[in-house]
C-alpha atoms as a PDB file:
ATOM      1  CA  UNK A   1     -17.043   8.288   1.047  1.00  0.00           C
ATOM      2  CA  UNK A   2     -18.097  10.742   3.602  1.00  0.00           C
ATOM      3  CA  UNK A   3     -15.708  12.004   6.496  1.00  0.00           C
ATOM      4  CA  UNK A   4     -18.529  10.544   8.948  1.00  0.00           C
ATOM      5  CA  UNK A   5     -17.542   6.919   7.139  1.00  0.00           C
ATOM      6  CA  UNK A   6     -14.117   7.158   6.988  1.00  0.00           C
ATOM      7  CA  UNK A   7     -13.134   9.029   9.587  1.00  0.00           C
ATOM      8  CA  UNK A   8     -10.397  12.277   9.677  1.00  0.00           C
ATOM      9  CA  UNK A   9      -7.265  11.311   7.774  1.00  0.00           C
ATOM     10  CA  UNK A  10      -4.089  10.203   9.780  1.00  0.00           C
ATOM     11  CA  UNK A  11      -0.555  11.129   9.036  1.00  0.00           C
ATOM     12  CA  UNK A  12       1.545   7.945  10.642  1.00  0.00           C
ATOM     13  CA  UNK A  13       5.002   8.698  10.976  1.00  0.00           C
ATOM     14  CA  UNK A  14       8.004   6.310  11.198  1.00  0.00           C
ATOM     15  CA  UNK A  15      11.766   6.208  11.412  1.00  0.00           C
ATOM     16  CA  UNK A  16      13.829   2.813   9.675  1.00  0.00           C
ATOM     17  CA  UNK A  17      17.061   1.756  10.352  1.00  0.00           C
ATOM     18  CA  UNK A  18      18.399   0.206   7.612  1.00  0.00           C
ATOM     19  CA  UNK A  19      22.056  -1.704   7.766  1.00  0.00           C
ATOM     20  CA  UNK A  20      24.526  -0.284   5.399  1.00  0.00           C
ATOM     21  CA  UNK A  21      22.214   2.360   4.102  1.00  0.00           C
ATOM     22  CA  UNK A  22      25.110   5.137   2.883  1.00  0.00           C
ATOM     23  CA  UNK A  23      25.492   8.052   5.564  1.00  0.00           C
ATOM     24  CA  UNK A  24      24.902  10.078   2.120  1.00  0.00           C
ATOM     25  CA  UNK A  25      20.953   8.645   2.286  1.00  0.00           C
ATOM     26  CA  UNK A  26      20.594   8.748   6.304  1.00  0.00           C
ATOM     27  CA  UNK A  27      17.337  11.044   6.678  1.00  0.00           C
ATOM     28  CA  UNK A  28      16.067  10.702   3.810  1.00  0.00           C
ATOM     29  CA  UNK A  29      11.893  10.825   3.505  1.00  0.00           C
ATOM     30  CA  UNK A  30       9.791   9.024   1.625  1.00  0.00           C
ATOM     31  CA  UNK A  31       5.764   9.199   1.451  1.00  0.00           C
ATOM     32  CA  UNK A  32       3.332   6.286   0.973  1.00  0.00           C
ATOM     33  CA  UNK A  33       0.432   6.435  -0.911  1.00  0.00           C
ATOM     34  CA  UNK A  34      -2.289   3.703  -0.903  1.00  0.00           C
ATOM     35  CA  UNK A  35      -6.224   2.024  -2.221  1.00  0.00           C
ATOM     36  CA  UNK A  36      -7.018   5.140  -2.913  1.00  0.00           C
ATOM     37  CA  UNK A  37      -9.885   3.535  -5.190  1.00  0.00           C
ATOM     38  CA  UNK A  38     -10.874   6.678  -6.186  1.00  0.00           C
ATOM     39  CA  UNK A  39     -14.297   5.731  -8.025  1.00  0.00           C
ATOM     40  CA  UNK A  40     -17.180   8.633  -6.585  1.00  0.00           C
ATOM     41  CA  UNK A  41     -17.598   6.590  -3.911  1.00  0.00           C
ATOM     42  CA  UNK A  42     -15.012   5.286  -1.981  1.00  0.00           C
ATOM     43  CA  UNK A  43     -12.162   8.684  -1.475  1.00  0.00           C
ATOM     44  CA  UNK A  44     -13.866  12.477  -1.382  1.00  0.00           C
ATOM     45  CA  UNK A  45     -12.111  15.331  -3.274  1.00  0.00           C
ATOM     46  CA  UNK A  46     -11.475  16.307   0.228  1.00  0.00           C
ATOM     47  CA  UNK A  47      -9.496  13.768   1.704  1.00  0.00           C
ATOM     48  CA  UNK A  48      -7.479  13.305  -1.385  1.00  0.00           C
ATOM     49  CA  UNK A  49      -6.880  16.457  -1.737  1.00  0.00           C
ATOM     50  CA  UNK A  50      -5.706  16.601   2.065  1.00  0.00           C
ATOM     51  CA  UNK A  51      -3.431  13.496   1.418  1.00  0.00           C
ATOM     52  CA  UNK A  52      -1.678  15.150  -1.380  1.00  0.00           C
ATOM     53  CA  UNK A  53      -1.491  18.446   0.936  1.00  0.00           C
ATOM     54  CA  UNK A  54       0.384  16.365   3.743  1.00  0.00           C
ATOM     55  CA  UNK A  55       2.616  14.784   1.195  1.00  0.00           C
ATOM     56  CA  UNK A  56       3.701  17.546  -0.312  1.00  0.00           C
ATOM     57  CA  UNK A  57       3.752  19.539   3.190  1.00  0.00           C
ATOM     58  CA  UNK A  58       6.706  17.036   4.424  1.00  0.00           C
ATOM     59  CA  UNK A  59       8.869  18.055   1.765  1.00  0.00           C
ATOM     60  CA  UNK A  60       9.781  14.562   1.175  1.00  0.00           C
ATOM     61  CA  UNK A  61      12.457  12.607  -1.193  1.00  0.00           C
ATOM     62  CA  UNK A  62      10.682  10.265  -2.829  1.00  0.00           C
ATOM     63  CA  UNK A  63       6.577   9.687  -2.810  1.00  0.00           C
ATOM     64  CA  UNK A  64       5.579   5.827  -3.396  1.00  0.00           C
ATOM     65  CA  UNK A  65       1.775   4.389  -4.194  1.00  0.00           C
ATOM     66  CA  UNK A  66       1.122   1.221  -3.480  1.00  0.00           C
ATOM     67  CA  UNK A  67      -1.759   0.073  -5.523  1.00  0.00           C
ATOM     68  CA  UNK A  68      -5.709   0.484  -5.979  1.00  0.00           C
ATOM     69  CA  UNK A  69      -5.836   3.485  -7.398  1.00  0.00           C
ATOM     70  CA  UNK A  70      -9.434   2.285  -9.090  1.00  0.00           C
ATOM     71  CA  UNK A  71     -12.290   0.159  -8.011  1.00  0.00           C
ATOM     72  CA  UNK A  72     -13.490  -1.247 -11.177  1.00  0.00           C
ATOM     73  CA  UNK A  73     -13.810   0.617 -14.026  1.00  0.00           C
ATOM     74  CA  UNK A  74     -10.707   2.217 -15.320  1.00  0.00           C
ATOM     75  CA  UNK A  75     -12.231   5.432 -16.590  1.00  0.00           C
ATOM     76  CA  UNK A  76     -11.797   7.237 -13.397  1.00  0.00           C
ATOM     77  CA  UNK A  77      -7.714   6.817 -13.129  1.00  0.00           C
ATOM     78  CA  UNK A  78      -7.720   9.659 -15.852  1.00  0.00           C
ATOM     79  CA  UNK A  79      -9.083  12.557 -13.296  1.00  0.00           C
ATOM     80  CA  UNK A  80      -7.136  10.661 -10.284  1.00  0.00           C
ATOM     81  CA  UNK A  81      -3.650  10.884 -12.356  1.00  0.00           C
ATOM     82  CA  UNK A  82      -4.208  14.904 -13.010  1.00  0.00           C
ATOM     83  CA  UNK A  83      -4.826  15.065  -9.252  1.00  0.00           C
ATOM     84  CA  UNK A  84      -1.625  12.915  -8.180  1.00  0.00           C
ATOM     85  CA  UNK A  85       0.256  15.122 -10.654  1.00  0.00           C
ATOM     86  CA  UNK A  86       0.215  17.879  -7.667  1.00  0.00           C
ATOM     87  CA  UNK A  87       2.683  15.592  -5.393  1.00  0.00           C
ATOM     88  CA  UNK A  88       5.606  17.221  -4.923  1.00  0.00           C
ATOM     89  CA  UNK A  89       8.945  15.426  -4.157  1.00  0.00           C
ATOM     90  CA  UNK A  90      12.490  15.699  -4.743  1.00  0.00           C
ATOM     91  CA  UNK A  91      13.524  12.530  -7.062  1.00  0.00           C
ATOM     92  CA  UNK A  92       9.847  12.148  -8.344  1.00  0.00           C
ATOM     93  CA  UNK A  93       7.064   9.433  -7.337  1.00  0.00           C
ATOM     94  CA  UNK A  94       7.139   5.283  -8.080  1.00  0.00           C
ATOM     95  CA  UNK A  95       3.900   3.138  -8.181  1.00  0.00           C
ATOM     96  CA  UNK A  96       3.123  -0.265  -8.233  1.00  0.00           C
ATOM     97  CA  UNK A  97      -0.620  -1.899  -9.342  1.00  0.00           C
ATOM     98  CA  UNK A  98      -2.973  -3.752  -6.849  1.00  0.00           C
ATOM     99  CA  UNK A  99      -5.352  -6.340  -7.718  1.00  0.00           C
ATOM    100  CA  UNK A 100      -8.084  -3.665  -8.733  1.00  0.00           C
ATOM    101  CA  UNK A 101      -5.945  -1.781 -11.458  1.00  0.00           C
ATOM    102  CA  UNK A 102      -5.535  -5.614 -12.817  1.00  0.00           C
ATOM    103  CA  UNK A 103      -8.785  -7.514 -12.409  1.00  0.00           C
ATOM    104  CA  UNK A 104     -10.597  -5.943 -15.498  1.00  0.00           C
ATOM    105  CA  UNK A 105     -10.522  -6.272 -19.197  1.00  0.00           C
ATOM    106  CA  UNK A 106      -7.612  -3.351 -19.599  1.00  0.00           C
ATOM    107  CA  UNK A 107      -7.650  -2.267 -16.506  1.00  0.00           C
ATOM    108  CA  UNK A 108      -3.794  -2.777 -16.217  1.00  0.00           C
ATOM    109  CA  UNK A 109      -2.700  -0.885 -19.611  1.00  0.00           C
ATOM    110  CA  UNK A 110      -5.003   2.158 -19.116  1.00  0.00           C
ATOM    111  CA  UNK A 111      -3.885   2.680 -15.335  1.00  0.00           C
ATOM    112  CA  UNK A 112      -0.171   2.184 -16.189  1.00  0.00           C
ATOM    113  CA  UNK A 113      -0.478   4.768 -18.943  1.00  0.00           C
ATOM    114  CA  UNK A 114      -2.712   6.924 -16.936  1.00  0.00           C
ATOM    115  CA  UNK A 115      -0.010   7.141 -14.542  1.00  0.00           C
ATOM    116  CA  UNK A 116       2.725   7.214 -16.851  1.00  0.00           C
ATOM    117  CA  UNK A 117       1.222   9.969 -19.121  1.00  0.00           C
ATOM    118  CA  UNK A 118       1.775  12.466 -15.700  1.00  0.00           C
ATOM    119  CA  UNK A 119       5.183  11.493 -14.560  1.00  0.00           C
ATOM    120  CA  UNK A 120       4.884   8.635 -12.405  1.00  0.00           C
ATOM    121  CA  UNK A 121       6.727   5.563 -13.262  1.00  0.00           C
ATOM    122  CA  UNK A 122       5.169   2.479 -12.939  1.00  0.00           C
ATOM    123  CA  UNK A 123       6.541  -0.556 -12.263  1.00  0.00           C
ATOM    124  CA  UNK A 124       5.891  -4.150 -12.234  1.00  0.00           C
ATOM    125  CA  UNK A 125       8.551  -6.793 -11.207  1.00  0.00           C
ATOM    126  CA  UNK A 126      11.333  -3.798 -11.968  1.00  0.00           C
ATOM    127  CA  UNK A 127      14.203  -2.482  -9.994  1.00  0.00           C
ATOM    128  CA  UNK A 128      14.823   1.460  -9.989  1.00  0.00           C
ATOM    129  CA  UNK A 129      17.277   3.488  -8.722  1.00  0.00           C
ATOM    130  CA  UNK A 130      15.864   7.126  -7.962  1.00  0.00           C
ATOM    131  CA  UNK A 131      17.702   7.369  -4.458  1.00  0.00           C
ATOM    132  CA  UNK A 132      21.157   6.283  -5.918  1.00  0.00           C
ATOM    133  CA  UNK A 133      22.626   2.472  -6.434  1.00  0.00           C
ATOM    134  CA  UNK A 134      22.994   1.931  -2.940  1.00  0.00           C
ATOM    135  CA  UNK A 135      19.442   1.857  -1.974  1.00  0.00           C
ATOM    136  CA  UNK A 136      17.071   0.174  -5.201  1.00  0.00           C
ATOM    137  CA  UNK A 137      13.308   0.047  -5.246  1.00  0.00           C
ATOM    138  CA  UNK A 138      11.959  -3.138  -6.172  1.00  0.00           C
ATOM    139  CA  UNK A 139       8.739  -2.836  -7.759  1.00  0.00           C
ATOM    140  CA  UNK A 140       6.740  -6.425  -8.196  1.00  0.00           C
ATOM    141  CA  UNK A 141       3.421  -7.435  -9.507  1.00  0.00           C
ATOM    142  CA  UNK A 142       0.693  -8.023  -7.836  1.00  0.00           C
ATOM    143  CA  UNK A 143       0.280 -10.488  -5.550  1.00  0.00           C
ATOM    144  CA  UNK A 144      -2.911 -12.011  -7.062  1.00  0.00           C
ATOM    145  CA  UNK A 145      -1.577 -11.724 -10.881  1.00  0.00           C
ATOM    146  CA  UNK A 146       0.317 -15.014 -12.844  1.00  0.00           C
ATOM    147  CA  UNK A 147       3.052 -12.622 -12.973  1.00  0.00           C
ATOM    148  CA  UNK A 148       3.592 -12.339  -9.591  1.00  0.00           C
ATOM    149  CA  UNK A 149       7.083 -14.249  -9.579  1.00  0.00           C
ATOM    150  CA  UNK A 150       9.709 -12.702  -6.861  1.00  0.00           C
ATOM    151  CA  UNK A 151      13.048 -14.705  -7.646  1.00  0.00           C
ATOM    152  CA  UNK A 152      14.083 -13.017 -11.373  1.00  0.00           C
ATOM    153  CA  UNK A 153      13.995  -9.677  -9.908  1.00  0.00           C
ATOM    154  CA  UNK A 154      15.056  -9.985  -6.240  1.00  0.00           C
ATOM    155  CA  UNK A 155      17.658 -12.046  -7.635  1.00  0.00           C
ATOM    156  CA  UNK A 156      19.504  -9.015  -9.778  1.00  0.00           C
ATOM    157  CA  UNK A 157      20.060  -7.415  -6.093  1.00  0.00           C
ATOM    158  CA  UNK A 158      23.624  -9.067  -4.445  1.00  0.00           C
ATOM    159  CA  UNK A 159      22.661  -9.716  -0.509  1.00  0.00           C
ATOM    160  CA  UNK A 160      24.465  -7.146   1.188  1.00  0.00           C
ATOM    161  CA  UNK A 161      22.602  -4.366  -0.790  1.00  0.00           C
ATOM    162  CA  UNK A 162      19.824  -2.318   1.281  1.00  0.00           C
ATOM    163  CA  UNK A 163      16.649  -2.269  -0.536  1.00  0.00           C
ATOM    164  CA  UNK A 164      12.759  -1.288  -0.426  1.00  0.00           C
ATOM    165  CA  UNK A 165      10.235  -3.533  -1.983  1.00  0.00           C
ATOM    166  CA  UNK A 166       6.732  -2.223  -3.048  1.00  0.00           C
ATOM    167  CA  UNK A 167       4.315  -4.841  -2.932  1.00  0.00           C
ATOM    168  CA  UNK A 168       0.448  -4.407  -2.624  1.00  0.00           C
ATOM    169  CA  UNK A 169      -0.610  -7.440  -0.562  1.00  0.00           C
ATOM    170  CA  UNK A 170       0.911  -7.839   2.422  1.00  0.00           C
ATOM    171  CA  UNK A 171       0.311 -11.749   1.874  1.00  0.00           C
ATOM    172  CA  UNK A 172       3.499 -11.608  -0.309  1.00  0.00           C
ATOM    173  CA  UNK A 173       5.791 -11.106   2.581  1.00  0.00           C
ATOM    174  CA  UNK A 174       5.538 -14.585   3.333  1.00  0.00           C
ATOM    175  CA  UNK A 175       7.194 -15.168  -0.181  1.00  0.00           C
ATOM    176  CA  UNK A 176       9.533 -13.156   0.418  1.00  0.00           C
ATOM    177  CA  UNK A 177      11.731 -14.334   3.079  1.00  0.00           C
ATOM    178  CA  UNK A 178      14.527 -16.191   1.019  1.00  0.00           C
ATOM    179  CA  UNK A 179      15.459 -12.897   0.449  1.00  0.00           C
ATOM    180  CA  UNK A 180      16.755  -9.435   2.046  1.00  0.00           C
ATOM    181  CA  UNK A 181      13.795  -6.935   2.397  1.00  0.00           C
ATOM    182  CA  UNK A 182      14.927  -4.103   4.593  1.00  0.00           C
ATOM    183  CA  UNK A 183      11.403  -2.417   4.003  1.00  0.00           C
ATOM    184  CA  UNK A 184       8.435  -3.865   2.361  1.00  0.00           C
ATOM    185  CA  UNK A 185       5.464  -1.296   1.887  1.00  0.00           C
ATOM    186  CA  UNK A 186       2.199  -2.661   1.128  1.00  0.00           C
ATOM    187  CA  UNK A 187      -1.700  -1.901   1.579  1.00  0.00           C
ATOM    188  CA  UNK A 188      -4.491  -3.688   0.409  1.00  0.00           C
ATOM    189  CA  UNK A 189      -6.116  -4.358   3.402  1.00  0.00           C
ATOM    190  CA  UNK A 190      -7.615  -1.398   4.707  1.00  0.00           C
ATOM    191  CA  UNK A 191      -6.240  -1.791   7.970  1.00  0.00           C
ATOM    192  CA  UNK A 192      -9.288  -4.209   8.114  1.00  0.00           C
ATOM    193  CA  UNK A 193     -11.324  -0.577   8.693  1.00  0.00           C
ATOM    194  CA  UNK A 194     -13.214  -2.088  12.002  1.00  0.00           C
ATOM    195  CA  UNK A 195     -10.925  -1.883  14.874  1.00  0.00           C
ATOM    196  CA  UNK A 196     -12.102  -2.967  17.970  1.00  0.00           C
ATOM    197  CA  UNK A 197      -9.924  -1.672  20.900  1.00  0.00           C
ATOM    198  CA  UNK A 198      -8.112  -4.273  22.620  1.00  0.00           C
ATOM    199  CA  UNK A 199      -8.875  -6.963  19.913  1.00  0.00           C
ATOM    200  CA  UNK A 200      -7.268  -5.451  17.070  1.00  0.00           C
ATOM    201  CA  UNK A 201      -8.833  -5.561  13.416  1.00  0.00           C
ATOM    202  CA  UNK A 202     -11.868  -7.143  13.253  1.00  0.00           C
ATOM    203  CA  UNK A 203     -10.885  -9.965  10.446  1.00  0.00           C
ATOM    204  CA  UNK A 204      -7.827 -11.457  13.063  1.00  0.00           C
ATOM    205  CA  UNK A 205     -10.729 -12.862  15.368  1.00  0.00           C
ATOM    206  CA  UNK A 206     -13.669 -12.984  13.352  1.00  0.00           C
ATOM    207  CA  UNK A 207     -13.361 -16.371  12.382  1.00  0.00           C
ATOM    208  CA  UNK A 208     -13.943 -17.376  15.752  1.00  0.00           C
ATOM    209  CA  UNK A 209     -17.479 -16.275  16.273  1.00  0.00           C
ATOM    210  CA  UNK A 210     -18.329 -16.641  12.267  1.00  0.00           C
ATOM    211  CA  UNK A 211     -19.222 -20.251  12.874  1.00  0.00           C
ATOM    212  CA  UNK A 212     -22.164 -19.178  14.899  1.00  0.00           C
ATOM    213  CA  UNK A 213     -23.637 -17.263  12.778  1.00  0.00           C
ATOM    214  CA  UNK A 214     -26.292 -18.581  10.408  1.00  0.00           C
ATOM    215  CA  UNK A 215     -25.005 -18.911   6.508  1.00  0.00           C
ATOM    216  CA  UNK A 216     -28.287 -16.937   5.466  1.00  0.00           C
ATOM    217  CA  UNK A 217     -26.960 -13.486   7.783  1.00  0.00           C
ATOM    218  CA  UNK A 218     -23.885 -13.918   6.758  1.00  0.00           C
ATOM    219  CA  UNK A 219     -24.081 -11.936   3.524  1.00  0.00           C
ATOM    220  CA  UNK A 220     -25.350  -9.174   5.488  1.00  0.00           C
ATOM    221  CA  UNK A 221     -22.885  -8.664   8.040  1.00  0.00           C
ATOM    222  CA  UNK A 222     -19.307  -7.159   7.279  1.00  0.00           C
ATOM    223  CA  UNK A 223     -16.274  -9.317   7.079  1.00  0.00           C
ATOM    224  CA  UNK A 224     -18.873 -12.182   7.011  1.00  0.00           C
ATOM    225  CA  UNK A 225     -18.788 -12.714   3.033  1.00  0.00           C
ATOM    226  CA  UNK A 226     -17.054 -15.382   1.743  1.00  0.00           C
ATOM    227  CA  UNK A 227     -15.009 -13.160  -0.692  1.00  0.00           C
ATOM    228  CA  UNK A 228     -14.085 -10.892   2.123  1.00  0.00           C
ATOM    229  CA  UNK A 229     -12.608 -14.098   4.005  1.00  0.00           C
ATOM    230  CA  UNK A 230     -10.198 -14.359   0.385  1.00  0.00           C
ATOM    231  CA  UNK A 231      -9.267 -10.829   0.589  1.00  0.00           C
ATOM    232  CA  UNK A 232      -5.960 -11.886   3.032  1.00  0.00           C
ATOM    233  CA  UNK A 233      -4.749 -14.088   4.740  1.00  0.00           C
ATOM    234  CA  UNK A 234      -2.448 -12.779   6.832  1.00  0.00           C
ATOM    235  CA  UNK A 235      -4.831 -10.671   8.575  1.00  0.00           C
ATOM    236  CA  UNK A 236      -2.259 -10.119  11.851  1.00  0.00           C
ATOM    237  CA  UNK A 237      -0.272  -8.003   9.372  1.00  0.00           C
ATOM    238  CA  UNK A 238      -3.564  -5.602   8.220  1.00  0.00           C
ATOM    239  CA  UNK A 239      -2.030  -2.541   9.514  1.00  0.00           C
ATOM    240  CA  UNK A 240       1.114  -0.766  11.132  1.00  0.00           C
ATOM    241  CA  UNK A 241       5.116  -2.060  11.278  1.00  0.00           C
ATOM    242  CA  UNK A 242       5.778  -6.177  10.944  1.00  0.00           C
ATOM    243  CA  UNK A 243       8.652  -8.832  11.058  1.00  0.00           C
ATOM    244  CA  UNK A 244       8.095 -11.369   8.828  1.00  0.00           C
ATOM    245  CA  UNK A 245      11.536 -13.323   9.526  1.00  0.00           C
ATOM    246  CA  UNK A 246      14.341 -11.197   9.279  1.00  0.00           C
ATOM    247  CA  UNK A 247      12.186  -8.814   7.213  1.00  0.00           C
ATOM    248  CA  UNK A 248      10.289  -5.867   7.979  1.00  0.00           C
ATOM    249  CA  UNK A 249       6.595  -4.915   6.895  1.00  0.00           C
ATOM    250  CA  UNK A 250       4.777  -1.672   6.828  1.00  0.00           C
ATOM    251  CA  UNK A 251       1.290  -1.889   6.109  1.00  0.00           C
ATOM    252  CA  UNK A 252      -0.733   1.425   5.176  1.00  0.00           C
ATOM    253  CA  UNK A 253      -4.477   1.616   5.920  1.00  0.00           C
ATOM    254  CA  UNK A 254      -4.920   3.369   2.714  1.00  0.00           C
ATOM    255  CA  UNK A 255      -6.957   6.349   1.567  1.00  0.00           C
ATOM    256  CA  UNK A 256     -10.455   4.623   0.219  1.00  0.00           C
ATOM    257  CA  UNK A 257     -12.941   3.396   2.511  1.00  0.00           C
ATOM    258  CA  UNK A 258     -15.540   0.657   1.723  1.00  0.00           C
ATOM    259  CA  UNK A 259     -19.037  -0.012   3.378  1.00  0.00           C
ATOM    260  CA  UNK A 260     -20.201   0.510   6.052  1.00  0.00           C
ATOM    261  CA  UNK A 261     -17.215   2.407   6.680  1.00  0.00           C
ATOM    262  CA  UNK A 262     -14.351   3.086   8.977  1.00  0.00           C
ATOM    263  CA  UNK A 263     -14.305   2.293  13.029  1.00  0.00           C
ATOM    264  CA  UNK A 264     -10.746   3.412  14.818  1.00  0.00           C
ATOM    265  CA  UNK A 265      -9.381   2.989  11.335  1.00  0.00           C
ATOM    266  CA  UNK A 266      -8.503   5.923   9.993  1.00  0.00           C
ATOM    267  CA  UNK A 267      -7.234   6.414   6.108  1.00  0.00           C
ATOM    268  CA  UNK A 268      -3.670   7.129   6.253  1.00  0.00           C
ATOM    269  CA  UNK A 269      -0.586   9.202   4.628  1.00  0.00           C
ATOM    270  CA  UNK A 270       2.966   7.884   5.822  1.00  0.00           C
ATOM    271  CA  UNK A 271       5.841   9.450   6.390  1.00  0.00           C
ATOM    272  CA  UNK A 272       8.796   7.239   6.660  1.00  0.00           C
ATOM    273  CA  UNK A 273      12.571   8.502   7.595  1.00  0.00           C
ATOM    274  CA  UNK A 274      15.684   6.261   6.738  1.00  0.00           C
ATOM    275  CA  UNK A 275      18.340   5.943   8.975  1.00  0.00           C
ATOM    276  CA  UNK A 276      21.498   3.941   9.146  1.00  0.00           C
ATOM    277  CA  UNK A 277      21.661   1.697  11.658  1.00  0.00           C
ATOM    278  CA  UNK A 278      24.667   1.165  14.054  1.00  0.00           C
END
């Protein structure tokens, strides 16, 4: 996608306070990663390679991706992974899969090996611990995938433990309430890449004028598609920090861009700082 499209890449930075994170952790940086759909089309060499620049310029603990990494054929994850293999970080770099990496015949197995094969651990409905026992990282499926089942994993973690979920569609925050999320990172929507100022993204009030336009222009104009309309449903949460309950919700506007492109919607690298709160 040209620059012209997408627009100049963004580097969002945020500071969590998270109850009974350990004083040890306090400060401790972590990068996310996101629909990078990296297919020819969709990311230029040069904004990934700016994205993996930034990352590695904020020296950070831990680097997390949160899905997309394709569009829809596999092949291309193989060049992407040898290109993500240049992110630098401290205790290494976690991914989960979005519904592209899952939607195709094999799409799932070659990504996760992809990914694997270069040092990034994958994981799907899986707890790790690279910043200590005190603070876990919940990997889950995706959203859109039969596998997508919250309570066996979220149940391992007792209540009073801090912990940050990775979870591609934003959607799933909603089924995740019963339980403690202290940070859920997602993507998957784009940051619904037309933002019009003082309105917000353009799929949180499009429905309102979509009835008046004719079924047979509908096709033509963005957002108007009835499979764009599936996408999310929670478009309120398409970009930027949430409460859903008593949980939080970051949303990145990821790196790939679709067509036509990008209006006051720029792709995005964030930075994210933990803190203990008081």
């Amino acid at each position: 996608m040209h620059r012209l499209l997408s627009g100049a890449l963004s580097i969002e930075k945020l500071t969590i306070e998270i109850s009974g994170l350990p004083e040890s952790l306090s400060g401790t940086t972590l990068v996310q990663l996101s629909d990078l759909h990296y297919d020819g089309l969709r990311l230029s060499e040069e904004m990934l390679a700016e994205a993996i620049e930034t990352s590695n310029a904020a020296y950070p603990d831990l680097i997390v991706l949160t899905g997309d990494y394709i569009t829809d054929d596999p092949d291309p994850i193989y060049p992407l992974a040898q290109r993500l293999q240049r992110l630098k970080s401290r205790l290494g770099t976690y991914a989960i899969l979005g519904n592209h990496d899952i939607c195709y015949a094999g799409a799932r197995t070659t990504v996760t090996r992809a990914l694997t094969n270069v040092g990034i651990q994958v994981l799907w409905n899986q707890v790790a611990y690279p910043l200590s026992d005190p603070l876990p990282i919940v990997g889950l499926a995706d959203f859109w995938s039969r596998e997508f089942n919250p309570a066996p994993v979220m149940n391992l973690l007792d209540r009073s433990t801090p912990r940050i979920v990775l979870s591609h569609n934003p959607d799933s925050a909603m089924r995740l309430k019963p339980w403690r999320v202290d940070l859920q990172l997602s993507g998957h929507s784009h940051g619904g890449q037309i933002v019009i100022p003082g309105l917000g993204p353009f799929p949180t009030w499009y429905q309102s004028i979509r009835d008046w336009v004719p079924k047979s222009l509908r096709p033509w104009i963005p957002y108007m598609r009835e499979d764009y309309y599936k996408v999310m449903r929670h478009w309120e949460w398409a970009q930027g920090l949430h409460h859903v309950g008593s949980n939080r919700l970051y949303v990145n506007r990821g790196l790939g861009t679709y067509p036509p492109g990008r209006l006051f919607c720029p792709p995005e690298v964030t930075i994210i700082t933990l803190t203990r709160s008081t």
